[in-house]
N, C-alpha and C. Protein backbone atom coordinates (compact mmCIF):
# COMPACT_ATOMS: atom_id res chain seq x y z
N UNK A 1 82.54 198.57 30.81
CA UNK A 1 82.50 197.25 31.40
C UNK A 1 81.73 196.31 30.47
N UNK A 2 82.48 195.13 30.60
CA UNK A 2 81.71 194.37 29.00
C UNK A 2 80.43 193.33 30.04
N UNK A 3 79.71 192.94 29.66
CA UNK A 3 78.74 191.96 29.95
C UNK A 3 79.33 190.67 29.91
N UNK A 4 78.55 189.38 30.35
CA UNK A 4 79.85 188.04 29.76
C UNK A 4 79.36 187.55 28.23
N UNK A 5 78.26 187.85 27.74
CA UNK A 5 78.08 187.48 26.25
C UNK A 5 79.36 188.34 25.66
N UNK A 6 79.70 189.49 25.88
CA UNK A 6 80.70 190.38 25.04
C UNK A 6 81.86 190.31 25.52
N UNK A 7 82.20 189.45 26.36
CA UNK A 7 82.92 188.92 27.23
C UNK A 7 83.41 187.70 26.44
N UNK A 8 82.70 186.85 25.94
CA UNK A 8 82.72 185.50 25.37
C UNK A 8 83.39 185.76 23.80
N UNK A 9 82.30 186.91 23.31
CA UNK A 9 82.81 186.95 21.85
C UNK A 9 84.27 187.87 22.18
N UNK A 10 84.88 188.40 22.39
CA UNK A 10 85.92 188.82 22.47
C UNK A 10 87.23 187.83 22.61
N UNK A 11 86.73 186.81 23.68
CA UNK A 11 87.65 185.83 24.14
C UNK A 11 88.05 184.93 22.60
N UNK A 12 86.73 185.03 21.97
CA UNK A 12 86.81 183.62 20.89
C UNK A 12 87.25 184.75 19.54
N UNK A 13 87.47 185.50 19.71
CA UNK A 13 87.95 187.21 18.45
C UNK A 13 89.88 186.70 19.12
N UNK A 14 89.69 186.84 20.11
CA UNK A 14 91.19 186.92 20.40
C UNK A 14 92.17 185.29 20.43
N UNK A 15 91.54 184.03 20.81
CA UNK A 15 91.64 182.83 20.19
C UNK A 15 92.03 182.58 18.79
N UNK A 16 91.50 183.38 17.89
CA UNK A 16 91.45 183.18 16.17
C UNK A 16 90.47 182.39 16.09
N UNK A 17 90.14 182.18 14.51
CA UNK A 17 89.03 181.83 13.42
C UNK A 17 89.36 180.28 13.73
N UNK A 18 90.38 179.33 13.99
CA UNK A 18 90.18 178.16 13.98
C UNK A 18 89.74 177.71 15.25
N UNK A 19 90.44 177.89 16.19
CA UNK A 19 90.00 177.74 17.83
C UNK A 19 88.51 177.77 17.64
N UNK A 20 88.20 178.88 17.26
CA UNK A 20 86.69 179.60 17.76
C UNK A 20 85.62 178.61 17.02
N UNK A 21 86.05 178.53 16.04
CA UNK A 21 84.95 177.84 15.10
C UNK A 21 85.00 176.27 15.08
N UNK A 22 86.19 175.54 16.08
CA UNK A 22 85.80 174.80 16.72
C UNK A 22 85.23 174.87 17.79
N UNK A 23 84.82 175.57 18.45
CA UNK A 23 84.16 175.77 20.17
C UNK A 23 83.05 175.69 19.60
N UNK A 24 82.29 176.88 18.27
CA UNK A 24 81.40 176.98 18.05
C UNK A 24 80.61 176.17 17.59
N UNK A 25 81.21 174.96 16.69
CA UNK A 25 80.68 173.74 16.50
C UNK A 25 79.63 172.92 17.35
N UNK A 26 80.39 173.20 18.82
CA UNK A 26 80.26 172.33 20.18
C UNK A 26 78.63 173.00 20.47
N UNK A 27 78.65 174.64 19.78
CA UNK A 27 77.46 175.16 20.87
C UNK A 27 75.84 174.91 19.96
N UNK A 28 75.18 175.24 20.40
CA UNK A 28 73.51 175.05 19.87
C UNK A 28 73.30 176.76 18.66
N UNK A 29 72.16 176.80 18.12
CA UNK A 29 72.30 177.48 17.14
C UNK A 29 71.89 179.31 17.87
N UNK A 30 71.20 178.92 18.92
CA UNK A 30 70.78 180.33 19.70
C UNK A 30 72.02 180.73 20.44
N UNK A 31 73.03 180.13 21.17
CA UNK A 31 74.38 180.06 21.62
C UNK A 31 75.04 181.10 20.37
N UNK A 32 74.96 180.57 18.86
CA UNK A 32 76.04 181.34 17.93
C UNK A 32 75.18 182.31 17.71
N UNK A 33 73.86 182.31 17.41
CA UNK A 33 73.49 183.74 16.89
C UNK A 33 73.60 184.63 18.04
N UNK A 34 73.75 184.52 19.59
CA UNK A 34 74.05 185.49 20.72
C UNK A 34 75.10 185.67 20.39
N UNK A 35 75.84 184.92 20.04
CA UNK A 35 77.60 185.89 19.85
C UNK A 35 78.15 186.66 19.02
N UNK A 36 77.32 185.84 17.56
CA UNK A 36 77.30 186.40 16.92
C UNK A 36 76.79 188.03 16.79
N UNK A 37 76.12 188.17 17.29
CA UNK A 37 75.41 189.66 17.64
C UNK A 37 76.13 190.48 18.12
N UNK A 38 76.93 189.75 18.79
CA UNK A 38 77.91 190.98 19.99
C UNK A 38 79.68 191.30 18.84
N UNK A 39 79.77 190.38 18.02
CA UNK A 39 81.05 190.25 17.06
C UNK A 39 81.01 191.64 16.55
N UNK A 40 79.63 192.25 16.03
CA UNK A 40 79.61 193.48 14.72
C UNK A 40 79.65 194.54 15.92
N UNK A 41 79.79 194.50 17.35
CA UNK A 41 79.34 195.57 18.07
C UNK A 41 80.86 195.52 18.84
N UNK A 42 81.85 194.69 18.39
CA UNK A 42 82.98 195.20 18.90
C UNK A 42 84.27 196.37 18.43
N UNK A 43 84.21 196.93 19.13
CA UNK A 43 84.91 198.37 18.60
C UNK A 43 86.28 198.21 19.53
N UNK A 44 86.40 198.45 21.11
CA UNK A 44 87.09 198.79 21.37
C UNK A 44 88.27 197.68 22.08
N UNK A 45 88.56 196.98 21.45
CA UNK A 45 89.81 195.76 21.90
C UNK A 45 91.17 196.12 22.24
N UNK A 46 90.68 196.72 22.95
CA UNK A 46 92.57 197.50 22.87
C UNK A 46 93.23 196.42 23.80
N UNK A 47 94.68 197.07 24.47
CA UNK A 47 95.00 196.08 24.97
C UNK A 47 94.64 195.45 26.47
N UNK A 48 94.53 196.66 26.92
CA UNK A 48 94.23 196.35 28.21
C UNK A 48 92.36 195.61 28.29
N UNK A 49 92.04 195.57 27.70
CA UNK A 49 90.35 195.33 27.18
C UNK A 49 90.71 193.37 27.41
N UNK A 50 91.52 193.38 26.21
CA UNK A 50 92.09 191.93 26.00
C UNK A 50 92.88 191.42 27.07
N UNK A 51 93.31 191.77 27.87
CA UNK A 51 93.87 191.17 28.75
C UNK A 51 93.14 191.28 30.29
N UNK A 52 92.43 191.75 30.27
CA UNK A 52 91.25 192.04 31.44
C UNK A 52 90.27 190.69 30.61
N UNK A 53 90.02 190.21 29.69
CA UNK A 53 89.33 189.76 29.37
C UNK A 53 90.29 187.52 29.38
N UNK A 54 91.27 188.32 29.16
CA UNK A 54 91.95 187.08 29.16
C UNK A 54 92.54 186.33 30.57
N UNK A 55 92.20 187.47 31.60
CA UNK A 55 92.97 187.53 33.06
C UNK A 55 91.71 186.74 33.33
N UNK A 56 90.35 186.62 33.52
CA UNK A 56 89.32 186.67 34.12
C UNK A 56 88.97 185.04 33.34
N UNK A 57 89.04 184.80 32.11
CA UNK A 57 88.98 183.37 31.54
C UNK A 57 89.82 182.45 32.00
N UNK A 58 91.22 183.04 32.14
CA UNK A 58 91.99 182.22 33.39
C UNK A 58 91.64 182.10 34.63
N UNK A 59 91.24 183.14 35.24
CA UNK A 59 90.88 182.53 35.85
C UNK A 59 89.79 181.96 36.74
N UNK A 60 89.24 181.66 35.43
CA UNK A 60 88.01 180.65 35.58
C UNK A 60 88.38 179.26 35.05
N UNK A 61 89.85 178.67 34.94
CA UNK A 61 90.07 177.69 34.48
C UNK A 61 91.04 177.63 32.93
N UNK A 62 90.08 178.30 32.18
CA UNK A 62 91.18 178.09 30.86
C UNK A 62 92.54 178.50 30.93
N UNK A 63 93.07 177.09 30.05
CA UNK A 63 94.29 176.94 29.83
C UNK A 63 94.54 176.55 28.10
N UNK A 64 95.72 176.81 27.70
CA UNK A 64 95.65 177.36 26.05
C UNK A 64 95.54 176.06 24.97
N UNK A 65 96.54 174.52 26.40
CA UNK A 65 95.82 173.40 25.90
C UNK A 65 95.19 172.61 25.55
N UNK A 66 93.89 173.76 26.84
CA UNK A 66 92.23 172.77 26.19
C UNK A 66 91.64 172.49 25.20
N UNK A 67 90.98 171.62 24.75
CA UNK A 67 90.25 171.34 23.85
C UNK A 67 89.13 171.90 23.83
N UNK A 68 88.56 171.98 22.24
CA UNK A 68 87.56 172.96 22.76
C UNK A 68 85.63 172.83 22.86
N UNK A 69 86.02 171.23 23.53
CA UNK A 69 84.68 170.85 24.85
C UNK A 69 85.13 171.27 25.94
N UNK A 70 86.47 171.25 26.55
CA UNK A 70 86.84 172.00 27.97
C UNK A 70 86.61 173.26 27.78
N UNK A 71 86.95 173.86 26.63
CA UNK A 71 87.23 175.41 26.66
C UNK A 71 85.65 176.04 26.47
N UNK A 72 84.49 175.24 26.16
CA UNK A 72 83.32 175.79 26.11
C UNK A 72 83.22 175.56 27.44
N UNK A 73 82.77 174.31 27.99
CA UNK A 73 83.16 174.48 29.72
C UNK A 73 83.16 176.12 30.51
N UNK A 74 84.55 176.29 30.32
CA UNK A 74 85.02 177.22 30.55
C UNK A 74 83.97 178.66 30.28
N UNK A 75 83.86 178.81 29.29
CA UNK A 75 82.85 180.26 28.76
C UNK A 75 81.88 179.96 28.81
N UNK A 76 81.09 178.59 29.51
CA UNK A 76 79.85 178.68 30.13
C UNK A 76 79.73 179.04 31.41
N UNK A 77 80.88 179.09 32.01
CA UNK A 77 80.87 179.51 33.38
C UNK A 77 80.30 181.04 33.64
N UNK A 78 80.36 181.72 32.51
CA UNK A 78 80.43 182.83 32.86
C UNK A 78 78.70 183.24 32.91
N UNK A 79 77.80 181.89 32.60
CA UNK A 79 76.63 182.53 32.46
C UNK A 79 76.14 180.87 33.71
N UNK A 80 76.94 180.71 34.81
CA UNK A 80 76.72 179.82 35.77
C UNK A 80 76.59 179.01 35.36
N UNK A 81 77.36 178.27 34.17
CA UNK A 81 77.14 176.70 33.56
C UNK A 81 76.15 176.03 32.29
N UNK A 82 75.53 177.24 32.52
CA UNK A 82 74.48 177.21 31.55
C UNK A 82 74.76 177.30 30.48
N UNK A 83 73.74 177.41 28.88
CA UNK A 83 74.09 177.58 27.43
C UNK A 83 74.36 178.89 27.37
N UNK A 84 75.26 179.99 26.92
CA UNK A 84 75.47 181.19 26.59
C UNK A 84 74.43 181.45 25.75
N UNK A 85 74.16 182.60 26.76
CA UNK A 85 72.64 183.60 25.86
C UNK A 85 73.03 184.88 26.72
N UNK A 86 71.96 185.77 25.89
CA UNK A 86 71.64 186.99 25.84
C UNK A 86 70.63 187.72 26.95
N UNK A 87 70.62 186.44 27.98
CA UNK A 87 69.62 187.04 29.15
C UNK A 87 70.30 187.81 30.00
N UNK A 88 71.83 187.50 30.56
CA UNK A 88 72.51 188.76 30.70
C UNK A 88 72.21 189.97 30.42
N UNK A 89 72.50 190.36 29.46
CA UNK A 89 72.65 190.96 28.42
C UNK A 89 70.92 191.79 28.82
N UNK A 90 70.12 191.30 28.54
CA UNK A 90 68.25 191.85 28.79
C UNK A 90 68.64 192.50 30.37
N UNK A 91 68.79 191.81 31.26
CA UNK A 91 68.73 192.30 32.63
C UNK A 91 69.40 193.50 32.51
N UNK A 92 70.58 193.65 32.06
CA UNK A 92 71.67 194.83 32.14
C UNK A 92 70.82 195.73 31.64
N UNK A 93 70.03 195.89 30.45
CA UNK A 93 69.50 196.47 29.69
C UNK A 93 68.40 197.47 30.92
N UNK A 94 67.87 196.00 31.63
CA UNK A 94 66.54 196.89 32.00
C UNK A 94 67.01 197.74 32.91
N UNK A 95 68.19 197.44 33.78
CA UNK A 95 68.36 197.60 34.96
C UNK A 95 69.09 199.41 34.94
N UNK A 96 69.44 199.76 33.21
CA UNK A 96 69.79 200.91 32.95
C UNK A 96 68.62 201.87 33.21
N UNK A 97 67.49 201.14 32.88
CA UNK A 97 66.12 201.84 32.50
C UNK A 97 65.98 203.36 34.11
């Protein structure tokens, strides 16, 4: 089960290099180095991964026309509107403990 930071970088892996690196423009510099983090730790994209991942961005709104200030919109939702970070990500951690 992915977290939504690994959630996010997957979405913007499966978008392509131009999409993404316009979204990423949009975000703050702690925003890219969280995603960045999760990019070198993706292994398993298969298909069903990607489309569980693409089912769930829909439907939270994205659509393939957005631009990509809507489409950050969109993949902030997944951390309640807020800037995408890695506090997810800490809780999950502890909560393994």
């Amino acid at each position: 089960m992915l977290n939504p930071l690994q959630k996010v970088a997957v979405f913007l892996f499966m978008i392509g290099l131009e999409k993404g690196r316009k979204i990423m423009d949009l975000m703050d510099s702690a925003e890219i180095k969280n995603i960045f983090s999760e990019f070198g730790k993706l292994s398993d994209l298969s298909p069903d991964v990607q489309a569980s991942v693409w089912y769930e961005f829909a439907q939270l709104g994205y659509e393939a026309e957005m631009n990509s200030a809507e489409t950050l919109y969109v993949l902030r939702q997944l951390f309640n509107g807020g800037k995408i970070s890695d506090k997810e990500k800490i809780s999950y951690r502890k909560n393994r403990r």
